[in-house]
Protein backbone atom coordinates (compact mmCIF):
# COMPACT_ATOMS: atom_id res chain seq x y z
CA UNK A 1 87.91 65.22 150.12
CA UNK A 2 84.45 64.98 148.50
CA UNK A 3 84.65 68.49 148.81
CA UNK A 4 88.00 69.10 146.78
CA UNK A 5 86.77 66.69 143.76
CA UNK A 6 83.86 68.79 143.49
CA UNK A 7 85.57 71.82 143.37
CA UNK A 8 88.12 70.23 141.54
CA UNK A 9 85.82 68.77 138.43
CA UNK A 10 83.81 72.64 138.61
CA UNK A 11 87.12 74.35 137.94
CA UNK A 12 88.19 72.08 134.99
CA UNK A 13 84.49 72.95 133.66
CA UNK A 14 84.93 76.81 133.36
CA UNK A 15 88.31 75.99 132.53
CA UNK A 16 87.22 74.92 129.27
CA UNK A 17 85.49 78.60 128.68
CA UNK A 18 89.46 80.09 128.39
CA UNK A 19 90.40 78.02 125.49
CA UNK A 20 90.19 80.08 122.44
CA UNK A 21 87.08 81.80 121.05
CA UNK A 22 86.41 79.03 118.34
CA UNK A 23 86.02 76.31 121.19
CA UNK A 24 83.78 78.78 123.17
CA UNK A 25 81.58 79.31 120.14
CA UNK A 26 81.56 75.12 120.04
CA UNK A 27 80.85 74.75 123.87
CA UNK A 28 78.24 77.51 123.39
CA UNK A 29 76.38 75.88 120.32
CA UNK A 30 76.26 72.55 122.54
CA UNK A 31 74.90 74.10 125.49
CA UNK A 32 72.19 75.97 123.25
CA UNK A 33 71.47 72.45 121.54
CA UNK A 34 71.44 70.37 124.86
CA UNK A 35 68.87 73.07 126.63
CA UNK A 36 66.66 73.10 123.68
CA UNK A 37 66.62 69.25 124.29
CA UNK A 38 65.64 69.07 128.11
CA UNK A 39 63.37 72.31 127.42
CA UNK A 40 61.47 70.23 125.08
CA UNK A 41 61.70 67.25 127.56
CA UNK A 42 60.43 69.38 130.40
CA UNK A 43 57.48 70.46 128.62
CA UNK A 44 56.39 66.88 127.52
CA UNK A 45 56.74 65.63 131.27
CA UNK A 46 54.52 68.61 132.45
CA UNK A 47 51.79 67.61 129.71
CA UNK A 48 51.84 64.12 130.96
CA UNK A 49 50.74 65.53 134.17
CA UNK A 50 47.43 65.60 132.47
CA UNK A 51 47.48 62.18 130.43
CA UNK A 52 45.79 58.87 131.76
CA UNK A 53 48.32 57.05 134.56
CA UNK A 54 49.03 54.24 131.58
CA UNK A 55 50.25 57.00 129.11
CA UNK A 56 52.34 58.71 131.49
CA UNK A 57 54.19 55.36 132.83
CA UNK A 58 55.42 54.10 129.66
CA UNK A 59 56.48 56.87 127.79
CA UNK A 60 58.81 57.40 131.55
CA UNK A 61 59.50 53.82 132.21
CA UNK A 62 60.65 53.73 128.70
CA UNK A 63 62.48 57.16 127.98
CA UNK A 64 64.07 56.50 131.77
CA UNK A 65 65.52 52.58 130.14
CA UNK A 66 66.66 54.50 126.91
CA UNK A 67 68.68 57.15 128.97
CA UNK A 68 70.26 54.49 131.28
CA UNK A 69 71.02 52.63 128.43
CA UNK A 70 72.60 55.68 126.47
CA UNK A 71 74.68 55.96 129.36
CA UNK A 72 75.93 52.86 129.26
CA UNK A 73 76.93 52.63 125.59
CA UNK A 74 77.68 56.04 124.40
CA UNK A 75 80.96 55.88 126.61
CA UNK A 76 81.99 53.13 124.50
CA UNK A 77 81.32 54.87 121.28
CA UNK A 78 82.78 58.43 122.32
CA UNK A 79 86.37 58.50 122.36
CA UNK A 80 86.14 62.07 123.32
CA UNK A 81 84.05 61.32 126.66
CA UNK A 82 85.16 63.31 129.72
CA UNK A 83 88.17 61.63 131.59
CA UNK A 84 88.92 65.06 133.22
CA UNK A 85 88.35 63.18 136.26
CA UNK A 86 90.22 60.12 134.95
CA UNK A 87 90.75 57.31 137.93
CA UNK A 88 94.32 56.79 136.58
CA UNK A 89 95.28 60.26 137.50
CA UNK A 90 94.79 59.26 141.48
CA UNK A 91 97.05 56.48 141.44
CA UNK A 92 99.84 58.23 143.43
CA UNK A 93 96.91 59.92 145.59
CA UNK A 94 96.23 58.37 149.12
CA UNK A 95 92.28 59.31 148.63
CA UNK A 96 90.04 56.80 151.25
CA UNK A 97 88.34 54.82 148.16
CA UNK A 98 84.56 55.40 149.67
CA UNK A 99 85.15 59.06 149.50
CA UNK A 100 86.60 58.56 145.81
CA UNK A 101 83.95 56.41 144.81
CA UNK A 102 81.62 59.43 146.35
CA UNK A 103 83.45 62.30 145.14
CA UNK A 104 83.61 60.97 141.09
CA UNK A 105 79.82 59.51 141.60
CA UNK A 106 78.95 63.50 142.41
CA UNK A 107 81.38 65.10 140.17
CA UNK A 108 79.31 63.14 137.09
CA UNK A 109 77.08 65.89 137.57
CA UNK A 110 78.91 68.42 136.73
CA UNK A 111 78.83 69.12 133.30
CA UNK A 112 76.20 69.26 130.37
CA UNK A 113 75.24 65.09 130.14
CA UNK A 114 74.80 64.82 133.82
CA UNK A 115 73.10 68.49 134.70
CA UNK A 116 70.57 68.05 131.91
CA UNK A 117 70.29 64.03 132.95
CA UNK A 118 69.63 65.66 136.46
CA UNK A 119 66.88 67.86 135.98
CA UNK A 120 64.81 66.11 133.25
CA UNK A 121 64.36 63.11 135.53
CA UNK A 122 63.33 65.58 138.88
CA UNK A 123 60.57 67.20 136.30
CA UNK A 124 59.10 63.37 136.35
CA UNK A 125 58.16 64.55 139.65
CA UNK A 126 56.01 66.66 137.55
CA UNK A 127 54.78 64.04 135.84
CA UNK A 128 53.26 62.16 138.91
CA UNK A 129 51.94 64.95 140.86
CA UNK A 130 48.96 63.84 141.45
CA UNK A 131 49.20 62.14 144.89
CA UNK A 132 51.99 63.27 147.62
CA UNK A 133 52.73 59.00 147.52
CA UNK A 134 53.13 58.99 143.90
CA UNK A 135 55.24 62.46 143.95
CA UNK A 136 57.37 60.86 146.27
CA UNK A 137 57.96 58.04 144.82
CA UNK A 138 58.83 59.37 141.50
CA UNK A 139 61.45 61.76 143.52
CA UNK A 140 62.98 59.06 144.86
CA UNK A 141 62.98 56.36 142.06
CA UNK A 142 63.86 59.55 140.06
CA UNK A 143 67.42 59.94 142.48
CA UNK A 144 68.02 56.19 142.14
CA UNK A 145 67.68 56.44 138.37
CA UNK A 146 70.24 59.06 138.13
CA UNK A 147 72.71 57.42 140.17
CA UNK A 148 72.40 54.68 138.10
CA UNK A 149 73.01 56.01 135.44
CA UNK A 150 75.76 58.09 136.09
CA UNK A 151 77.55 55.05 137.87
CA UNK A 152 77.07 52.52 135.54
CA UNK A 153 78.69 55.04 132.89
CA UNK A 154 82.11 54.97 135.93
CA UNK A 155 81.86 51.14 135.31
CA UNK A 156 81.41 50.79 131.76
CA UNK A 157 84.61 53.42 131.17
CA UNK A 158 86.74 52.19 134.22
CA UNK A 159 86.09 48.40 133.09
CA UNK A 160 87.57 49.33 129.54
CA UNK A 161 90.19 51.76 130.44
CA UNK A 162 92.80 49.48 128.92
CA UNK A 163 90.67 48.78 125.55
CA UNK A 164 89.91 53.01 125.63
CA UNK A 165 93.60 53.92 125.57
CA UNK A 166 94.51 52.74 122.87
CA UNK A 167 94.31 54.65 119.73
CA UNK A 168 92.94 52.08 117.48
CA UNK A 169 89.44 52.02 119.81
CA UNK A 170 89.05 55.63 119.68
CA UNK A 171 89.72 55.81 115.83
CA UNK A 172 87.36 52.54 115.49
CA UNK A 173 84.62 53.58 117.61
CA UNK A 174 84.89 57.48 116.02
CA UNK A 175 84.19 55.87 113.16
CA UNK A 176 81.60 53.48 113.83
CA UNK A 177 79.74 56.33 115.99
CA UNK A 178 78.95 57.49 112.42
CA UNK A 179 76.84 54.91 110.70
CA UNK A 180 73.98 55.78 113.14
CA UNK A 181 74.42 59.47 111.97
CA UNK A 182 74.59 58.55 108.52
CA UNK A 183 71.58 56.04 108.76
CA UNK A 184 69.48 58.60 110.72
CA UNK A 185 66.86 59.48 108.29
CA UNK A 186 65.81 55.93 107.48
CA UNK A 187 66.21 54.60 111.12
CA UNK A 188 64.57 57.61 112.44
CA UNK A 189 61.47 56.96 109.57
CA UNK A 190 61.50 52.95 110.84
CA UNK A 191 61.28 53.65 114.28
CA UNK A 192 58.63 56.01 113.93
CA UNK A 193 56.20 53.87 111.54
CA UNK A 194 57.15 50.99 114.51
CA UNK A 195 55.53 53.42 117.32
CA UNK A 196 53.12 54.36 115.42
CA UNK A 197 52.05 50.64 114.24
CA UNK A 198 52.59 49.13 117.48
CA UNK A 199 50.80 51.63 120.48
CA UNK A 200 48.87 48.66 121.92
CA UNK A 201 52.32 47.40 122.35
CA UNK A 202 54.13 50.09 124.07
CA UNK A 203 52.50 49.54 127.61
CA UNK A 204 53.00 45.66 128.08
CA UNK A 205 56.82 46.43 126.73
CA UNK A 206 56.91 49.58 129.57
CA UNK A 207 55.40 47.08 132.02
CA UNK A 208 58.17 44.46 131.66
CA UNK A 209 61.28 46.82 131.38
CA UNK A 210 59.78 48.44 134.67
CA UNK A 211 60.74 45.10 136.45
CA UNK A 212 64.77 45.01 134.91
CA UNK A 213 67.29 47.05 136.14
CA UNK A 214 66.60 49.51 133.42
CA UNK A 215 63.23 50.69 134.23
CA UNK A 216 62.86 49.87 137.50
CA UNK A 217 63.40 53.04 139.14
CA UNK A 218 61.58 54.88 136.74
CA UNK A 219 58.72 53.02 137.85
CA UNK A 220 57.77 53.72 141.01
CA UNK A 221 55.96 56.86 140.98
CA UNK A 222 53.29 55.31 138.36
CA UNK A 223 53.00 52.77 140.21
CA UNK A 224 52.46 54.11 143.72
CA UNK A 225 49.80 56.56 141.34
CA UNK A 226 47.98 52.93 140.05
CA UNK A 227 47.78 52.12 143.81
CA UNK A 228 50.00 49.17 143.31
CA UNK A 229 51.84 50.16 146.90
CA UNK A 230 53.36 46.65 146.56
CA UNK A 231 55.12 46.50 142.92
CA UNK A 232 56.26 50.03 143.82
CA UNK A 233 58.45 49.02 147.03
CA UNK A 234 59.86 45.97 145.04
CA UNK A 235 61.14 48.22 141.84
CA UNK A 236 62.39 50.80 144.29
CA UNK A 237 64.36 47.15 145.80
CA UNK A 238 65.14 46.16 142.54
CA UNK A 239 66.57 49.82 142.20
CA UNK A 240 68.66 50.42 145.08
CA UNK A 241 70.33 47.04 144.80
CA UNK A 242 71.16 47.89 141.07
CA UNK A 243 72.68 50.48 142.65
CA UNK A 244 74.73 49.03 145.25
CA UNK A 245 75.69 46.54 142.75
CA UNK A 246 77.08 48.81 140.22
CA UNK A 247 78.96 50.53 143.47
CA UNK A 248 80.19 47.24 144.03
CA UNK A 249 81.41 46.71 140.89
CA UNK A 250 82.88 49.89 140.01
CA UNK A 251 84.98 49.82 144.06
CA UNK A 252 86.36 46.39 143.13
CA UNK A 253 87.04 47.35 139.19
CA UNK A 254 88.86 51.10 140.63
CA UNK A 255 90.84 49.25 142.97
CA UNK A 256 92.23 47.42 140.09
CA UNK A 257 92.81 50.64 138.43
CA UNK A 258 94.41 52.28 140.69
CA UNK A 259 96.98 49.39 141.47
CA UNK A 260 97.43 48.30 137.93
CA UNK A 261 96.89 51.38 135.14
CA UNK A 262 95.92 51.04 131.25
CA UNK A 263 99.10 51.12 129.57
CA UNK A 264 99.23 51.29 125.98
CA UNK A 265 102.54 51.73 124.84
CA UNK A 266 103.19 48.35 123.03
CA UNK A 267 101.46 46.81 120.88
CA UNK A 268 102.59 42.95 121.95
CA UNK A 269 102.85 41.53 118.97
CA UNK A 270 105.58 38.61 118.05
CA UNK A 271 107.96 39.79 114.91
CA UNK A 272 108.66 37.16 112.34
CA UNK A 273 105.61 37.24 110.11
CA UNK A 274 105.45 39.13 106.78
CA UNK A 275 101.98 39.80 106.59
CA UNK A 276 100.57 41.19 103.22
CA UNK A 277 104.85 41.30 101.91
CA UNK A 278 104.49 37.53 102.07
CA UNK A 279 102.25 37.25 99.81
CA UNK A 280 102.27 39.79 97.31
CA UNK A 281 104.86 39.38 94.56
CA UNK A 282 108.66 40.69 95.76
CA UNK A 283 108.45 43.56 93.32
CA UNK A 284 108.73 47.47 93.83
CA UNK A 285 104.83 47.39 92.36
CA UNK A 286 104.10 44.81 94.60
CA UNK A 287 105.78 46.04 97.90
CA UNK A 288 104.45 49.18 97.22
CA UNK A 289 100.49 47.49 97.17
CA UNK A 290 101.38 45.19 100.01
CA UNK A 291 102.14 48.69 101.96
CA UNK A 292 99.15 50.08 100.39
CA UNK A 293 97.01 47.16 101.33
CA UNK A 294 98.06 47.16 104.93
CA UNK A 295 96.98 50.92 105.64
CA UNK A 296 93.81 49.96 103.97
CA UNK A 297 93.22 47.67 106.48
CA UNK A 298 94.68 49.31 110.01
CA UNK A 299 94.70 52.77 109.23
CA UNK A 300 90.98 54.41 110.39
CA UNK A 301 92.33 57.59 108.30
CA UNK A 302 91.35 55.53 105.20
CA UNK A 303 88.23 53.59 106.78
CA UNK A 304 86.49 56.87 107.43
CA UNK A 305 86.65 58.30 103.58
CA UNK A 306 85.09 54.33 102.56
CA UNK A 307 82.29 54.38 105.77
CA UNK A 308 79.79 55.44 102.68
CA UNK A 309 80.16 53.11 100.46
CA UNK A 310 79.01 50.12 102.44
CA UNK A 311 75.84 52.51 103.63
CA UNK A 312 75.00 53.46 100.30
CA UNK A 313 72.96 49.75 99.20
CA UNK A 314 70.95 50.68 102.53
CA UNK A 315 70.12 54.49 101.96
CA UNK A 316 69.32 53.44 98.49
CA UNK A 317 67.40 50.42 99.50
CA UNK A 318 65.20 52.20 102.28
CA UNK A 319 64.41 55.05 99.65
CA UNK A 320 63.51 53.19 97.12
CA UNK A 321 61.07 51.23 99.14
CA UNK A 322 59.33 54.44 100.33
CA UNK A 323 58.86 55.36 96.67
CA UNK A 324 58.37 51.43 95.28
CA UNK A 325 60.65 52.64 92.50
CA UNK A 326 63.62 50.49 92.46
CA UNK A 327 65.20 52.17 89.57
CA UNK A 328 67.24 54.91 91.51
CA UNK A 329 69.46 51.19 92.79
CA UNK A 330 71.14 51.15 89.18
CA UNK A 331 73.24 54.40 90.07
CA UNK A 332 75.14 52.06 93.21
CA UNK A 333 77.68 51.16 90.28
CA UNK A 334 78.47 53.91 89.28
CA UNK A 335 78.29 56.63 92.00
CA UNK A 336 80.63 53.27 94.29
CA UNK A 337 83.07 53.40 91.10
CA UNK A 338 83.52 57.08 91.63
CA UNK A 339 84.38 56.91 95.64
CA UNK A 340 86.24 54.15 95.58
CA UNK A 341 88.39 55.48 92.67
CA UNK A 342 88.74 58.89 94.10
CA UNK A 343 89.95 57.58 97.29
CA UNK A 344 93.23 57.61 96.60
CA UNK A 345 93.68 61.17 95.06
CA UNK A 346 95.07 62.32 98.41
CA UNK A 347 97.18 58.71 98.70
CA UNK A 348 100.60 60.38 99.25
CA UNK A 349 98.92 63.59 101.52
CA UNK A 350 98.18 60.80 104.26
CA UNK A 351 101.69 59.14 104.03
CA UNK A 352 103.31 62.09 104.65
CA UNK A 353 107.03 62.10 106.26
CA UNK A 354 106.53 57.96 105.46
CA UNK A 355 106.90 59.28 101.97
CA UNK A 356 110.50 59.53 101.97
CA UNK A 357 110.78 56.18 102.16
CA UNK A 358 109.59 55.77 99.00
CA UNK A 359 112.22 58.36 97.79
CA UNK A 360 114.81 56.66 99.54
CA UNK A 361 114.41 53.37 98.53
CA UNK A 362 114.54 54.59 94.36
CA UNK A 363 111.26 53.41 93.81
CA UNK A 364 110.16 54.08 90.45
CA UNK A 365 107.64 56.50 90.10
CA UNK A 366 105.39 54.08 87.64
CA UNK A 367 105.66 51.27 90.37
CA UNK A 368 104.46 53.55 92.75
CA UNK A 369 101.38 54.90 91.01
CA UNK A 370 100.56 51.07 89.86
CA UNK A 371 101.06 49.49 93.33
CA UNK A 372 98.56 51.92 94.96
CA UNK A 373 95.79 51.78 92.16
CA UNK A 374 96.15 48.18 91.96
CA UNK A 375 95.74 47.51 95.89
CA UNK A 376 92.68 49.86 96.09
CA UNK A 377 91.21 47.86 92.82
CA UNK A 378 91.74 44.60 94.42
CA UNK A 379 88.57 45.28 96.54
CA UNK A 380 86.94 48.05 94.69
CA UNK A 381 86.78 46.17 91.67
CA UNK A 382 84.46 43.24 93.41
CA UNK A 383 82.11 46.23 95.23
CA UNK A 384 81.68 47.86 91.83
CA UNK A 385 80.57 45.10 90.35
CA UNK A 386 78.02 43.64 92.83
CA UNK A 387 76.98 47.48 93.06
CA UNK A 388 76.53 47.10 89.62
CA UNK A 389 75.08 43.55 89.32
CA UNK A 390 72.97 43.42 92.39
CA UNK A 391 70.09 45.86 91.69
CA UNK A 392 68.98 44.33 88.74
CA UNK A 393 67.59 40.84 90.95
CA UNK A 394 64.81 43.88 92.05
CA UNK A 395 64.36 45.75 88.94
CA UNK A 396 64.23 42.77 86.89
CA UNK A 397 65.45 44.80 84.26
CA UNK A 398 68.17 42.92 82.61
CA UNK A 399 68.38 45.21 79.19
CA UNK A 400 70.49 47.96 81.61
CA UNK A 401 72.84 45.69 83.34
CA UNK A 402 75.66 46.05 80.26
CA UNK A 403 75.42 49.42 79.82
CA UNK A 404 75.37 50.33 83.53
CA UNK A 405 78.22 47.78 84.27
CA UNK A 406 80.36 49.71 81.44
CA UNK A 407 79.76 52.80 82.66
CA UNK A 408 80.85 51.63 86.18
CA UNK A 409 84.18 49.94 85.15
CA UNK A 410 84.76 53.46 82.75
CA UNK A 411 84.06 55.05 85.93
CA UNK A 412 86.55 53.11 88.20
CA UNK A 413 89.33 52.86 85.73
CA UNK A 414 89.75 56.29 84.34
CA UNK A 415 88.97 57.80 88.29
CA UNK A 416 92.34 55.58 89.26
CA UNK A 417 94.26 57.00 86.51
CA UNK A 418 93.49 60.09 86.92
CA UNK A 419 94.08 59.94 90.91
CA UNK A 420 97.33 58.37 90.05
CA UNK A 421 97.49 61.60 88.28
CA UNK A 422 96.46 64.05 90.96
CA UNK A 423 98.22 62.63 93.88
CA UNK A 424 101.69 62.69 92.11
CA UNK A 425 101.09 66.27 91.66
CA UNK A 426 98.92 67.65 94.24
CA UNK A 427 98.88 67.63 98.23
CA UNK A 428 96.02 68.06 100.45
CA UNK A 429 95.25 68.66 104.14
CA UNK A 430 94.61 65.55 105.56
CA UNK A 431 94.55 64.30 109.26
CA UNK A 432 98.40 63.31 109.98
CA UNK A 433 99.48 59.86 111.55
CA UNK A 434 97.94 58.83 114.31
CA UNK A 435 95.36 61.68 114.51
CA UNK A 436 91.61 61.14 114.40
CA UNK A 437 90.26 60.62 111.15
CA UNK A 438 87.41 63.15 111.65
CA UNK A 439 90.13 66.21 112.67
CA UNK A 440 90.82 69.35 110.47
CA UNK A 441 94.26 69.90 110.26
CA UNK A 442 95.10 74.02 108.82
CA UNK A 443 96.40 74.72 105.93
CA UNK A 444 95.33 75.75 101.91
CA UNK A 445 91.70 75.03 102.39
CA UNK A 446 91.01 76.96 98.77
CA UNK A 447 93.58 74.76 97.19
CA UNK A 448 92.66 71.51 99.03
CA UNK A 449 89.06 72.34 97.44
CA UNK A 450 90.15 73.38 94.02
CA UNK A 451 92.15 70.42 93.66
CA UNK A 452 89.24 67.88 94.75
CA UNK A 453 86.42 70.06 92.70
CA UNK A 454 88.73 70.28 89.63
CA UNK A 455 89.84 66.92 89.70
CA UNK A 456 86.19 65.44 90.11
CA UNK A 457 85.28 67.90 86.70
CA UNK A 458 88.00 66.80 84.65
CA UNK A 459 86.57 62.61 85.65
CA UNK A 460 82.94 63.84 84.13
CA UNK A 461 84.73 65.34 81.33
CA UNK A 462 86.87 61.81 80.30
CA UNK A 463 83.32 59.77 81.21
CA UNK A 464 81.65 61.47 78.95
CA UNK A 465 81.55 59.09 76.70
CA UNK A 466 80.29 56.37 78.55
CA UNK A 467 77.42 58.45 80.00
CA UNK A 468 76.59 59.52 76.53
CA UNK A 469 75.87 56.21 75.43
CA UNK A 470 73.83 55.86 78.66
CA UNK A 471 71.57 58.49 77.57
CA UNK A 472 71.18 56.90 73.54
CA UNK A 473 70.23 53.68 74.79
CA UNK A 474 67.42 55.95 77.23
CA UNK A 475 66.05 57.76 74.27
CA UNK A 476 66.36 54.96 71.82
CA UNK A 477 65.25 51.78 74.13
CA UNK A 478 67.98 49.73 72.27
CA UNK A 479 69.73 47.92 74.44
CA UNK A 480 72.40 47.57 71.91
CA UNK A 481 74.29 50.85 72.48
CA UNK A 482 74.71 48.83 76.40
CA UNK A 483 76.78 46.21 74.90
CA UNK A 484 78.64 49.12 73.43
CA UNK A 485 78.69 50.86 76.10
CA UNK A 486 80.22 47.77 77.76
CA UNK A 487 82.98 47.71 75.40
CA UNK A 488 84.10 51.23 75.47
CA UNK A 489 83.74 51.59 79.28
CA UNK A 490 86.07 48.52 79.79
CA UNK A 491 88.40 49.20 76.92
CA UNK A 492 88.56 53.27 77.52
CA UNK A 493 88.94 53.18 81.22
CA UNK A 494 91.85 50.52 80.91
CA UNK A 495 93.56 52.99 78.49
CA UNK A 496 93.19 56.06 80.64
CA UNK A 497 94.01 53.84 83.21
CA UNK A 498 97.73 52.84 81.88
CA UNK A 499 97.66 56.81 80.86
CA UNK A 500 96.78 57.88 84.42
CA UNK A 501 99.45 55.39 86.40
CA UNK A 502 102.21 56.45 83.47
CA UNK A 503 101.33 60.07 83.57
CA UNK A 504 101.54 60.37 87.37
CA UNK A 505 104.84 58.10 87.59
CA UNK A 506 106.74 60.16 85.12
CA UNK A 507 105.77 63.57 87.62
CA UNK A 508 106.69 61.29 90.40
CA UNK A 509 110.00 60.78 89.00
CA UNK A 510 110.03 64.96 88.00
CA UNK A 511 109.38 66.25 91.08
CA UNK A 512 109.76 63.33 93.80
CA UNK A 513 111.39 65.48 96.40
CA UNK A 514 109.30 68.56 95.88
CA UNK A 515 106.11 66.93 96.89
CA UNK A 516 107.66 65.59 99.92
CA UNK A 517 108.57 69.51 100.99
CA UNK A 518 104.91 70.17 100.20
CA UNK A 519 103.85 67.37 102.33
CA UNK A 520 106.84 68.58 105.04
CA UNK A 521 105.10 72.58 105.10
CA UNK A 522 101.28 70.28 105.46
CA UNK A 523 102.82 68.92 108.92
């Protein structure tokens, strides 16, 4: 039966080479990246061969804790982690559970994390080939720190089977997998400056993780190379009962599986309550915001076009630090105006079909284009304004504020009108219902782009005016032409504003049911 699962897991793995010849190029480009990765590994565990025994043991006790920790988190993060041997799919299957356990403990080998896992920690043998004790011992702590790894990773995903099926985890943690990515220059520039700062430290922190779970098996060939027979044999202890804990864990949390699988079909929730309706005036303008408001908040289609805007005050931040020029901050107004404003210039693309009920219920095309602008400005008004507010406590420069602050409100007015504008006449190719956030659905690319790049040039074109004053109170240093610039930004944007929402309502009205056919071909 171990056998079968084996061959079983190795068939759905060249399986995936007969999907079409864009996913092959994809599988291809990951393989390429991940060997590049354990080919550079490999070559920095052979040079350790050659480093002093202190060296060598922390930068493997500590790389060995970092990859049995990425093992234990990035299944919570990855929505798309493999479940091609999913536990669920043997509930009607009279499998002995020691030789599942077995079989699905094996089978995480099979495949690009566990291969590459696989062979960088037998190369610490490598590393510690200096003694046959020490080679040993790093060959055996380096098989205990695999398994662990690999089953702690069949814990962590069979003890949150029932959060992972649900689609509002995967869309939540595919987005939240980003801010890392986003954040990767700066953390990437921390971390470094900390390693470099703190080398002295690095060896008393490898020495302590070598006695937790994490490091212990990862340990054991330095140690045996030290001479410290003793500490070796108790970390190789501490090691296999990790292990037989985690097998422990995982028999009792399959069983449960098995007998009882995830199920997410309802959502268990009590009817009764109104929610945002309650509380929002009983108006077409403000139904139409409460319904706005709502996807705002639940829908991770909409949370992954805003994941910038709270990241940009630390990009910003960190880069202005490096530099000790605070000045570049000022721009958070502004450039958080402009996102937050163009947001909702694909507003009725990610309805879609749930347009019609906006058709169907006579809504007025004016109270439509109001009730969306006005429940995206009831939070991007506030963020705009400490973007715009909040650098100024670091550059100290106080002359700025009202001309920055005007340029930010001309900003996130006249963008809303103008996206009132755009979405009541255009369509783009967004992710549909219930789809992740991140996929590319077909369609008009060219036009999708047009629209987006046209609309954004037409918004610099009605700023203009704003900016202009901007650049007279730069040349002429008098902070009068902010005040102005104040005025007009509030004033104009408000105007274009009204324009925008009237504009786009009076199209709405014009050509109500032929956007929804463009938004039917989009599906």
């Amino acid at each position: 039966m171990v056998a079968h699962l084996l061959s079983l897991k190795w068939r759905l793995l060249l399986n995936g080479f007969r999907r079409s010849p864009g996913q092959v190029v994809g599988i291809a480009i990951g393989g390429l990246y991940a060997l590049g990765v354990v080919a550079a590994l490999l070559v920095g565990l052979v040079s350790l061969r050659w480093a002093d025994i202190e060296t060598a043991h922390t930068a493997v006790v500590l790389g060995g804790a970092a990859a049995t920790l990425g093992w234990a988190v990035v299944p919570l993060l990855a929505s798309a982690a493999d479940m091609t041997l999913d536990p669920a799919r043997f509930t009607t299957s009279a499998i002995p559970m020691r030789q599942l356990l077995l079989g699905l403990a094996l089978a995480g080998f099979i495949g690009l994390p566990g291969l590459s896992t696989l062979v960088v920690a037998l190369f610490t043998v490598a590393t510690w080939w200096r003694s046959v004790p020490a080679a040993v011992g790093a060959l055996v702590g380096a098989v205990l720190g695999v398994l662990i790894c690999v089953v702690l990773s069949k814990v962590i995903t069979t003890a949150t089977a029932s959060l992972a099926a649900s689609r509002r985890f995967k869309d939540v943690s595919g987005v939240a997998v980003l801010v890392p990515l986003m954040l990767m220059g700066p953390i990437v520039a921390v971390v470094g400056r900390g390693v470099s700062g703190s080398t002295g430290y690095l060896p008393e922190l490898a020495r302590t993780v070598s006695w937790t779970p994490l490091g212990a098996a990862w340990a054991v060939g330095g140690d045996l190379a030290s001479g410290n027979v003793a500490a070796a044999l108790l970390k190789a202890l501490i090691a296999l009962a990790t292990l037989l804990a985690l097998f422990a864990c995982w028999n009792a949390l399959l069983k449960r599986a098995l007998v009882t699988p995830p199920y997410s079909g309802g959502s268990g929730k009590r009817g009764g309550k109104l929610g945002l309706f309650g509380i929002l005036p009983a108006t077409p303008t403000g139904a139409v915001a409460a319904r706005s408001l709502s996807y705002w908040l639940r829908d991770p289609r909409y949370a992954a076009a805003l994941l910038v805007v709270p990241l940009f005050p630390a990009i910003f931040l960190f880069q202005s630090s490096q530099s000790g020029n605070y000045s570049m901050l000022t721009i958070l107004g502004p450039l958080g105006a402009f996102v937050l404003a163009w947001s909702i210039a694909a507003d009725v693309s990610y309805d879609n079909t749930a347009f019609a009920l906006h058709l169907a219920a006579g809504v007025r095309g004016v109270h439509d284009r109001l009730g969306r602008a006005l429940a995206c400005l009831s939070f991007a008004l506030p963020v705009v304004l400490i973007f715009a507010v909040g650098p100024f406590f670091l550059t100290r420069d106080w002359s700025w504020l009202p001309g920055v602050l005007g340029l930010s409100l001309g900003v996130l007015f006249t963008g809303l009108g103008l996206s009132s504008v755009v979405s009541a006449r255009y369509t783009s190719n967004v992710p549909l219902p219930g789809d992740s956030p991140f996929k590319k659905p077909p369609g008009n690319v060219a036009q999708t782009l047009a629209v987006q790049f046209g609309g954004m040039a037409v918004l610099f074109l009605l700023v203009l005016p704003e900016l202009a004053l901007v650049i007279v109170q730069s040349v002429t240093g008098d902070p009068l032409w902010g005040w102005i610039n104040l005025a007009v930004g509030a004033v104009l944007g408000v105007i274009l504003f009204v324009a925008g929402v009237r504009i786009g309502g009076r199209w709405l009205d014009q050509r109500g049911p032929e956007l929804f056919a463009q938004l039917i071909v989009n599906r």
